[in-house]
PDB file of N, CA and C in Angstrom:
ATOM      1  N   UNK A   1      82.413-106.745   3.223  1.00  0.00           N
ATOM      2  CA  UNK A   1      81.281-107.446   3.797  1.00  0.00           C
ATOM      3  C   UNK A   1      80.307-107.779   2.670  1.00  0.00           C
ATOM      4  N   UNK A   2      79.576-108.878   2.486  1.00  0.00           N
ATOM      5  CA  UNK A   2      78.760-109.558   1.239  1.00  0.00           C
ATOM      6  C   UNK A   2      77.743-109.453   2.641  1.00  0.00           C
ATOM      7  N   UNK A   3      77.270-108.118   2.204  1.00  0.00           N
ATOM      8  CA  UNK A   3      75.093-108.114   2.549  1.00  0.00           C
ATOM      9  C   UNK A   3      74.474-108.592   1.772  1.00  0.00           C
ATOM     10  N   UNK A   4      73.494-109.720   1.899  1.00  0.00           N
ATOM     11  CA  UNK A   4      72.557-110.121   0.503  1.00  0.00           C
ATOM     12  C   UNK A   4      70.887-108.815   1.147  1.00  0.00           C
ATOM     13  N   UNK A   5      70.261-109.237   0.051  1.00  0.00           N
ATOM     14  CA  UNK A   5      69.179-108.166   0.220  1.00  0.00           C
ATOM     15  C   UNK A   5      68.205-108.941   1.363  1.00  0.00           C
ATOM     16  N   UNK A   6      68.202-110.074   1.230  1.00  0.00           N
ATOM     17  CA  UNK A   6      67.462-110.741   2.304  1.00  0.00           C
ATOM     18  C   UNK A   6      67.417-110.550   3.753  1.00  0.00           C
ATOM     19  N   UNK A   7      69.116-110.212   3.602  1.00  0.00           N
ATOM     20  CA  UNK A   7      69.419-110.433   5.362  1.00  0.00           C
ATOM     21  C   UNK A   7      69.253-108.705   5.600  1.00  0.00           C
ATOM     22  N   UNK A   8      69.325-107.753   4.920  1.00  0.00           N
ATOM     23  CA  UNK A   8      69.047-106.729   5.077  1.00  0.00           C
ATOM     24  C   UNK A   8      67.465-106.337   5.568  1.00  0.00           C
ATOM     25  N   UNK A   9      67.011-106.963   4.724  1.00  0.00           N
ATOM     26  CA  UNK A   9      65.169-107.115   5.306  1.00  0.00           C
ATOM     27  C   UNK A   9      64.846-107.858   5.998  1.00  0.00           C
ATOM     28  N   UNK A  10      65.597-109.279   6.237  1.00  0.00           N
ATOM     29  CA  UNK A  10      65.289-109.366   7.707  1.00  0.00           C
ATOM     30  C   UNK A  10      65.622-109.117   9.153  1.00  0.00           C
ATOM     31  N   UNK A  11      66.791-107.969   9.123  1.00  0.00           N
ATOM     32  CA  UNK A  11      67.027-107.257   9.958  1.00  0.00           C
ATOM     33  C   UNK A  11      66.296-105.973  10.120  1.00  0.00           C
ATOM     34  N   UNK A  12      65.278-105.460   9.320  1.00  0.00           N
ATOM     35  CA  UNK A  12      64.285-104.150   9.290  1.00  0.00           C
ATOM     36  C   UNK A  12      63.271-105.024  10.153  1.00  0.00           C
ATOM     37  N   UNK A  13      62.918-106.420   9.378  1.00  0.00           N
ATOM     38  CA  UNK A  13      61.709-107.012  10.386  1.00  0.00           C
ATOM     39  C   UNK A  13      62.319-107.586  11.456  1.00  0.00           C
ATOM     40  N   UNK A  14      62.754-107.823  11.797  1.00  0.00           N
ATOM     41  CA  UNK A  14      63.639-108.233  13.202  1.00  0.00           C
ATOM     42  C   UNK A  14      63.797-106.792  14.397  1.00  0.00           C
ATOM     43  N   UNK A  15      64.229-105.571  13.648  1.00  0.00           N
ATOM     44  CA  UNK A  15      64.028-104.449  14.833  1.00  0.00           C
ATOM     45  C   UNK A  15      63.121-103.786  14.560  1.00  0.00           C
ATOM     46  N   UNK A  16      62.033-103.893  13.674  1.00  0.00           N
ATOM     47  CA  UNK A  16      60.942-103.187  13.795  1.00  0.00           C
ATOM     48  C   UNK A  16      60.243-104.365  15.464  1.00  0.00           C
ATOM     49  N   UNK A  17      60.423-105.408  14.906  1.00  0.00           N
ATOM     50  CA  UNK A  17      59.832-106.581  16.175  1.00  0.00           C
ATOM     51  C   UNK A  17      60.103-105.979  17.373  1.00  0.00           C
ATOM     52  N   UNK A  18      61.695-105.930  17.648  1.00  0.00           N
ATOM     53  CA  UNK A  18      62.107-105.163  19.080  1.00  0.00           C
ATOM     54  C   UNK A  18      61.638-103.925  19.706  1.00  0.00           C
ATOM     55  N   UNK A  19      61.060-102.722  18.845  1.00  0.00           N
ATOM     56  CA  UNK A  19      60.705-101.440  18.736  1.00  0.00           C
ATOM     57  C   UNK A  19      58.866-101.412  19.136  1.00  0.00           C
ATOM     58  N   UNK A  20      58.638-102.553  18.437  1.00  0.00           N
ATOM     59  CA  UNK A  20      57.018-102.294  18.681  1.00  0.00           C
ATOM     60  C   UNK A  20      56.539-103.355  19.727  1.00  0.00           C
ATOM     61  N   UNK A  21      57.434-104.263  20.406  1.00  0.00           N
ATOM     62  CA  UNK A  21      57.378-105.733  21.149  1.00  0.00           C
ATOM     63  C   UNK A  21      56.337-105.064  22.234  1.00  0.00           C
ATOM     64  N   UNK A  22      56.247-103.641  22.787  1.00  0.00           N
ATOM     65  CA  UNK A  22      55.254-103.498  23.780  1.00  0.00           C
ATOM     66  C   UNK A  22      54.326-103.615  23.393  1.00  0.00           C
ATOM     67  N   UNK A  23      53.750-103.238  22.006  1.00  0.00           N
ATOM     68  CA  UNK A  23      52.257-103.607  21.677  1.00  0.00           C
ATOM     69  C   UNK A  23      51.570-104.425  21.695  1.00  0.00           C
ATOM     70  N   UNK A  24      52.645-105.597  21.701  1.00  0.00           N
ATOM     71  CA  UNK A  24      51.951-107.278  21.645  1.00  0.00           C
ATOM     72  C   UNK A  24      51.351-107.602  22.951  1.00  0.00           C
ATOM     73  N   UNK A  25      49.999-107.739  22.346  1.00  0.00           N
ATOM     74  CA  UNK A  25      49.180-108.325  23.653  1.00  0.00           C
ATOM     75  C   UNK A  25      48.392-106.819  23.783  1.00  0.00           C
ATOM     76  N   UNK A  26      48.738-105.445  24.017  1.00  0.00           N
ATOM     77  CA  UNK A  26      48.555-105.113  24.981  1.00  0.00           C
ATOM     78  C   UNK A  26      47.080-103.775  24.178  1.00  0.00           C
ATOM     79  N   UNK A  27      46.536-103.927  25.593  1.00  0.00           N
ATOM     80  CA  UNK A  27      45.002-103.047  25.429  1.00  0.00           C
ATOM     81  C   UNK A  27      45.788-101.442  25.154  1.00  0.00           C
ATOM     82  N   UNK A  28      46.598-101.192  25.340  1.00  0.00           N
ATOM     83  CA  UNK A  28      46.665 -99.729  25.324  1.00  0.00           C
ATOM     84  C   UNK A  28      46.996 -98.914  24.281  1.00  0.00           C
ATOM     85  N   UNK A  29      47.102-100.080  22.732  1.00  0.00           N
ATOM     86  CA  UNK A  29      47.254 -99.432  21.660  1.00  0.00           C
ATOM     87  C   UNK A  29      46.131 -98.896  21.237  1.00  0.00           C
ATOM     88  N   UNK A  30      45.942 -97.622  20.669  1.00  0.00           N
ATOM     89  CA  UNK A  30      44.817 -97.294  20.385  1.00  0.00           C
ATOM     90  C   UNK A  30      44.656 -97.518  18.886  1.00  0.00           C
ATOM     91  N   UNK A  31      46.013 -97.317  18.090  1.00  0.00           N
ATOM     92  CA  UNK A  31      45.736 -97.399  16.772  1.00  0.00           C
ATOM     93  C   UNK A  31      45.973 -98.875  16.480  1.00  0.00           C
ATOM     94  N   UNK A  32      44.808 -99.238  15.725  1.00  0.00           N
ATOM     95  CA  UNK A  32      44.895-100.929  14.855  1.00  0.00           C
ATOM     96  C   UNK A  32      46.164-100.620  14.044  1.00  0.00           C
ATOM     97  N   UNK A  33      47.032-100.077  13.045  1.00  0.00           N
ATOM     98  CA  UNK A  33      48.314 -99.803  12.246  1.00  0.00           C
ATOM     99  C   UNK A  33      49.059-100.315  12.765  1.00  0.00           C
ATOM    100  N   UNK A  34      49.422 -99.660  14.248  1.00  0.00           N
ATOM    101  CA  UNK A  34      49.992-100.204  14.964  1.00  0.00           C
ATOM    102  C   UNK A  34      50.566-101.323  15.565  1.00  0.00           C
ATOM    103  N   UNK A  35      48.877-101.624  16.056  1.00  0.00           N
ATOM    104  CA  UNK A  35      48.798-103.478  16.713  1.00  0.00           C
ATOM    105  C   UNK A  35      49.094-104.298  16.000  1.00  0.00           C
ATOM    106  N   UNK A  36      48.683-103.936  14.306  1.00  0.00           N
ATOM    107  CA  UNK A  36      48.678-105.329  13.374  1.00  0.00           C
ATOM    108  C   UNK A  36      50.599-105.362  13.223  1.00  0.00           C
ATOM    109  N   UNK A  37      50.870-103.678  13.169  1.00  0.00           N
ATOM    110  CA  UNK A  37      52.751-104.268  12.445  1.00  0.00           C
ATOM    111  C   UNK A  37      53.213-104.447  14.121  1.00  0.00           C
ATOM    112  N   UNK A  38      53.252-104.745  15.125  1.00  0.00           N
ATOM    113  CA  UNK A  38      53.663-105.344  15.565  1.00  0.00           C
ATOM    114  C   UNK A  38      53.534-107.131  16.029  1.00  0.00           C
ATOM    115  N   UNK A  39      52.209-106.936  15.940  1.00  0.00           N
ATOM    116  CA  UNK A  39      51.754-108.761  15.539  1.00  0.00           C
ATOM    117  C   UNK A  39      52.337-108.806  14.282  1.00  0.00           C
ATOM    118  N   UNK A  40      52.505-108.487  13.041  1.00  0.00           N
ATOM    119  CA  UNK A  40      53.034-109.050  12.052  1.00  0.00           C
ATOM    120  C   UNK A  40      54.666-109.332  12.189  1.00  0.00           C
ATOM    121  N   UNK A  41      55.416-108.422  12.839  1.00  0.00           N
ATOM    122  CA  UNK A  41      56.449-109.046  12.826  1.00  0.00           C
ATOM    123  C   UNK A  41      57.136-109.484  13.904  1.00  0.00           C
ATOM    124  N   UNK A  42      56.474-109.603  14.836  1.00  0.00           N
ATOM    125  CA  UNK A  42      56.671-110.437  15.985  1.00  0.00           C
ATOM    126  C   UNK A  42      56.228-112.005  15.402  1.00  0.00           C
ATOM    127  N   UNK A  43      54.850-111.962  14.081  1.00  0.00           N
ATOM    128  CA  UNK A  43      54.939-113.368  13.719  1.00  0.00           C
ATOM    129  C   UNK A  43      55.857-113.675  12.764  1.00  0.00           C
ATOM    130  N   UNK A  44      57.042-113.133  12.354  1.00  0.00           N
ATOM    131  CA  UNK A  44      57.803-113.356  11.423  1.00  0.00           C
ATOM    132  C   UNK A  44      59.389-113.027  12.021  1.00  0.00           C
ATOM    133  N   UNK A  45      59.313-112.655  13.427  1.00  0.00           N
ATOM    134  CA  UNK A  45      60.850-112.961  13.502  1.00  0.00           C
ATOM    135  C   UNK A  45      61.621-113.737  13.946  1.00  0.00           C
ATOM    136  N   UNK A  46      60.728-114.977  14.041  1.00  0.00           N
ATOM    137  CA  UNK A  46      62.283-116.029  14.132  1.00  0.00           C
ATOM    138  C   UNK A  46      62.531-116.536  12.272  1.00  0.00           C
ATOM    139  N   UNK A  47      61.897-116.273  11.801  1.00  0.00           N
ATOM    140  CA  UNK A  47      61.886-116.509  10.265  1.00  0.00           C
ATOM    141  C   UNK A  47      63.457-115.410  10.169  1.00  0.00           C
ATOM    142  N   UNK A  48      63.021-114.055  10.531  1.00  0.00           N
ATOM    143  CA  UNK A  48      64.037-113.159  10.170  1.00  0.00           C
ATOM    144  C   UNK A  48      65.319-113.731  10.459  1.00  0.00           C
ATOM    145  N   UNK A  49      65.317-114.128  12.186  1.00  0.00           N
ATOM    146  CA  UNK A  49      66.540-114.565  12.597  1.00  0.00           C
ATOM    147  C   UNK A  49      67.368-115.257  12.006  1.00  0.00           C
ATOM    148  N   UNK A  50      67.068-116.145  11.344  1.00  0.00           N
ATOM    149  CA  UNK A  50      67.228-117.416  10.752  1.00  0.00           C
ATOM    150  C   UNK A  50      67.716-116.946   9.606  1.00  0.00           C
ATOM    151  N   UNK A  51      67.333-115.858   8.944  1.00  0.00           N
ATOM    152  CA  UNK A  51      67.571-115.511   7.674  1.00  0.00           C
ATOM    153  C   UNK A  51      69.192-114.380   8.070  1.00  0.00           C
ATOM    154  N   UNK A  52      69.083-113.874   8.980  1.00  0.00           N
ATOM    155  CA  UNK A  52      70.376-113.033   9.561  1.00  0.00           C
ATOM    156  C   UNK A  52      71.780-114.380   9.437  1.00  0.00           C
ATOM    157  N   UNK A  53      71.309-115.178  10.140  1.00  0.00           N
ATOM    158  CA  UNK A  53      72.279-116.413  10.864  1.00  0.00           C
ATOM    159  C   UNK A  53      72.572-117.101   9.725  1.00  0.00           C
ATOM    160  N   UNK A  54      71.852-117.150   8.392  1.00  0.00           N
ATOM    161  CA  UNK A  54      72.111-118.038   7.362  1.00  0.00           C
ATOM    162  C   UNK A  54      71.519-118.912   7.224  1.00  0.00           C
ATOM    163  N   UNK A  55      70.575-119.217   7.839  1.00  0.00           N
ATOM    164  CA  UNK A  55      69.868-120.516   7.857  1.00  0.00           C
ATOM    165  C   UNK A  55      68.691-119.925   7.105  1.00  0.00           C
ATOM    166  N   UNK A  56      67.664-121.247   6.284  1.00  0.00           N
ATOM    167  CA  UNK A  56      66.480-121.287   5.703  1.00  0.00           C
ATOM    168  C   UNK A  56      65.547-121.658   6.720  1.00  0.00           C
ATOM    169  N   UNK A  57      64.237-121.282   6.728  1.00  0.00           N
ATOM    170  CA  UNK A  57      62.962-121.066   7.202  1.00  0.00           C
ATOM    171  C   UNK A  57      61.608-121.971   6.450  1.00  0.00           C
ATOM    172  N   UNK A  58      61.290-122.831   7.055  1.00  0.00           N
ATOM    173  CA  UNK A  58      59.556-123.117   6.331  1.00  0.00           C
ATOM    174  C   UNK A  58      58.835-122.232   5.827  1.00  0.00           C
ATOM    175  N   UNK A  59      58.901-121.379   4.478  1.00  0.00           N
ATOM    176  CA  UNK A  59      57.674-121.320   3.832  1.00  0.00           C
ATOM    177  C   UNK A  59      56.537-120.942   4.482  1.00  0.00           C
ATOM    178  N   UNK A  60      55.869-122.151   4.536  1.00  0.00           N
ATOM    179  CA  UNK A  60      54.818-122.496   5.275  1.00  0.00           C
ATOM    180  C   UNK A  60      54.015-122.077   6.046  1.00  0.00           C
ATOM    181  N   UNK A  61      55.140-122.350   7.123  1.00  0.00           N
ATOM    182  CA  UNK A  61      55.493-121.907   8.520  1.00  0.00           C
ATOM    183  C   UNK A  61      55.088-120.981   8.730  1.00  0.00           C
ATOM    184  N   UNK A  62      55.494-119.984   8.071  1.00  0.00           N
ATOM    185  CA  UNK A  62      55.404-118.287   8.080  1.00  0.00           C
ATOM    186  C   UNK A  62      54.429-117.963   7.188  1.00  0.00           C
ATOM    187  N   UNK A  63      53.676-118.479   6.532  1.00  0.00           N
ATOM    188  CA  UNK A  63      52.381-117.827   6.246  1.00  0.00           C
ATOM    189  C   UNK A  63      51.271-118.422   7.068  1.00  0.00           C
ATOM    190  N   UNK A  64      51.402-119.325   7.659  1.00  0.00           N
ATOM    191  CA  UNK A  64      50.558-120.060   9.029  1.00  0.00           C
ATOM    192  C   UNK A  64      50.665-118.902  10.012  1.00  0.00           C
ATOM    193  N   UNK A  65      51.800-118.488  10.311  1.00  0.00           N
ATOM    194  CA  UNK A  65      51.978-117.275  11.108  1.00  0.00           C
ATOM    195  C   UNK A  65      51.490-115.962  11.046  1.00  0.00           C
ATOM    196  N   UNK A  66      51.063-115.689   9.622  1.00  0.00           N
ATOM    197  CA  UNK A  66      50.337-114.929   8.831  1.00  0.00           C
ATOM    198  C   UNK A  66      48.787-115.153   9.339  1.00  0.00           C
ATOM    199  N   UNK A  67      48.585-116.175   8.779  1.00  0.00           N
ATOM    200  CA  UNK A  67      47.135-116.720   9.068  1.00  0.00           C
ATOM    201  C   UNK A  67      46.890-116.364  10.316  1.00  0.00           C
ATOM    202  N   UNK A  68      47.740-116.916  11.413  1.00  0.00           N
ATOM    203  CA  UNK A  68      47.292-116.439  12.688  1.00  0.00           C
ATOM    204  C   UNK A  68      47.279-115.400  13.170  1.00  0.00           C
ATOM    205  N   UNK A  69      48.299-114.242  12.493  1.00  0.00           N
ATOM    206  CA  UNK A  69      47.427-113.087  13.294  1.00  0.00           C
ATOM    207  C   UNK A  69      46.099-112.855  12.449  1.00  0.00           C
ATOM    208  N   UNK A  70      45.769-113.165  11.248  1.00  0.00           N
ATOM    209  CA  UNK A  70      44.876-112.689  10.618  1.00  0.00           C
ATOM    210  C   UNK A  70      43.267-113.160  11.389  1.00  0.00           C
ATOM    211  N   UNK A  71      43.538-114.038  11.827  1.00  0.00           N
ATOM    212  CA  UNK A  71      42.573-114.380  12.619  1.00  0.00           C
ATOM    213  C   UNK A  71      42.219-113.588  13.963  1.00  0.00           C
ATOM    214  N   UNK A  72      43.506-113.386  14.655  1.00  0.00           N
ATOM    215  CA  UNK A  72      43.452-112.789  15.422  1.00  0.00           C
ATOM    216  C   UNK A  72      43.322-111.223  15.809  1.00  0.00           C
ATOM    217  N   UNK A  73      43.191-110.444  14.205  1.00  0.00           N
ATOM    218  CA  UNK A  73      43.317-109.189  14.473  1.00  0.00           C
ATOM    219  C   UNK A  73      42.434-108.849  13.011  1.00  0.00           C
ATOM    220  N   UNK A  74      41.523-109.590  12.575  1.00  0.00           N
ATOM    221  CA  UNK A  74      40.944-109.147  11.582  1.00  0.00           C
ATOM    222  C   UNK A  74      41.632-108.894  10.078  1.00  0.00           C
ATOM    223  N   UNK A  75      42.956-108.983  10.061  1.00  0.00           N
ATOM    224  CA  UNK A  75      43.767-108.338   9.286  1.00  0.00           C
ATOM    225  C   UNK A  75      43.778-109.154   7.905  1.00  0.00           C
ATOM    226  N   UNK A  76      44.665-109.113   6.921  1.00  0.00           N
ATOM    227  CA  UNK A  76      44.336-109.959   5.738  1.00  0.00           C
ATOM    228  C   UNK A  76      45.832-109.966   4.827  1.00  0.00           C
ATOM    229  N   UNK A  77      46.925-110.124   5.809  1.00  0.00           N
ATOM    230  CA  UNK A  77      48.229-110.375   5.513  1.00  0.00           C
ATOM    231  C   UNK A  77      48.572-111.525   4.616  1.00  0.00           C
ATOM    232  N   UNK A  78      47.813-112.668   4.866  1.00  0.00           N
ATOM    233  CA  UNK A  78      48.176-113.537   4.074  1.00  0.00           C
ATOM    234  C   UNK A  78      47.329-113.668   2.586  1.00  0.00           C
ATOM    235  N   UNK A  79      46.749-113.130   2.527  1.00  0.00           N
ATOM    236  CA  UNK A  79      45.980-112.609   1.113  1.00  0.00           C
ATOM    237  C   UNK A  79      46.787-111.508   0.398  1.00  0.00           C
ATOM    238  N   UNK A  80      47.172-110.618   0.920  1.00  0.00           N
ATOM    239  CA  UNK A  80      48.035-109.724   0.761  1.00  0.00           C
ATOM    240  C   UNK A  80      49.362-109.998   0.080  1.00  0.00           C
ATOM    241  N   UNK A  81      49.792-111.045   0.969  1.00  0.00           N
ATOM    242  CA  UNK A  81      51.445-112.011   0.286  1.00  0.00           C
ATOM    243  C   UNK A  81      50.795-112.695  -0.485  1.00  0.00           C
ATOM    244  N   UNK A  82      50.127-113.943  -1.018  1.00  0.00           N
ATOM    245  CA  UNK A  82      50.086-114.536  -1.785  1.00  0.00           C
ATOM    246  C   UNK A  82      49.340-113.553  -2.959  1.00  0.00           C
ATOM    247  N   UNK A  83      48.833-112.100  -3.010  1.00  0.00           N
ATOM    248  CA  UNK A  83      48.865-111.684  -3.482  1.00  0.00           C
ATOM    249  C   UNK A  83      49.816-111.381  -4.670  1.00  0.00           C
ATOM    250  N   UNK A  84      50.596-110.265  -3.422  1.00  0.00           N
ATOM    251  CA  UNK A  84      51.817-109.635  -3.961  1.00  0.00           C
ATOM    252  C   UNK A  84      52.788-110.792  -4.774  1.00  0.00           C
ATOM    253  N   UNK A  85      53.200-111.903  -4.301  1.00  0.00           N
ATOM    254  CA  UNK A  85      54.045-112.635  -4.753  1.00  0.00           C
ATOM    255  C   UNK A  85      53.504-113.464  -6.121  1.00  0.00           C
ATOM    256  N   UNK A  86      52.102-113.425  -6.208  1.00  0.00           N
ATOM    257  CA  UNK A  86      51.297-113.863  -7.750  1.00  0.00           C
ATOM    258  C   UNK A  86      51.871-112.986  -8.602  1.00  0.00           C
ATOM    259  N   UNK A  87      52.035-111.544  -8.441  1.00  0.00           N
ATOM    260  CA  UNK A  87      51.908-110.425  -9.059  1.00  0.00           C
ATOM    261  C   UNK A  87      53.477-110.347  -9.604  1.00  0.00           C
ATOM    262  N   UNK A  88      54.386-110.738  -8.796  1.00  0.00           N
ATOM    263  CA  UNK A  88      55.648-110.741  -9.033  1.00  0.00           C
ATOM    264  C   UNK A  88      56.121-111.980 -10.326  1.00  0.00           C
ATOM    265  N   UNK A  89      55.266-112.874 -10.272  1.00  0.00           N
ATOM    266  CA  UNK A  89      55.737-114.372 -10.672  1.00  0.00           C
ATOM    267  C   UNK A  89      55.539-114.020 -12.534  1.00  0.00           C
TER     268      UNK A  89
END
């Protein structure tokens, strides 16, 4: 079997998505840790999917997805990636 490292990580964010999917939306999380990694990869798994199946993903797309939870949860994910990925370059 040829695993690339990609499809390996986007199968961690793909069932972390499935595992935490009750949090989304919902008042009864108490911890923010929580709420944000399941908004984060609930906003990143059809990106994952796509990356399982072989197919490429917008970029973009997925840091827009970023943006939006960041808006929506105070959080600062997409500062964070364009961080990290400056740091790498």
């Amino acid at each position: 079997m040829d695993v690339k490292q990609n499809q390996l990580l986007a199968f961690a964010v793909y069932e972390i998505r499935l595992l935490l999917a009750h949090h989304i939306g919902s008042g009864d999380t108490p911890d923010p840790a929580v709420k944000a990694a399941a908004h984060l990869a609930y906003a990143l798994h059809n990106q994952a999917e796509a990356t399982l199946q072989g197919h490429t993903f917008d970029p973009e797309k997925a840091i827009e997805a970023l943006r939006a939870v960041d808006k929506m949860l105070a959080t600062n994910f997409q500062a964070s990636f364009l961080q990290a990925v400056s740091q790498g370059a």
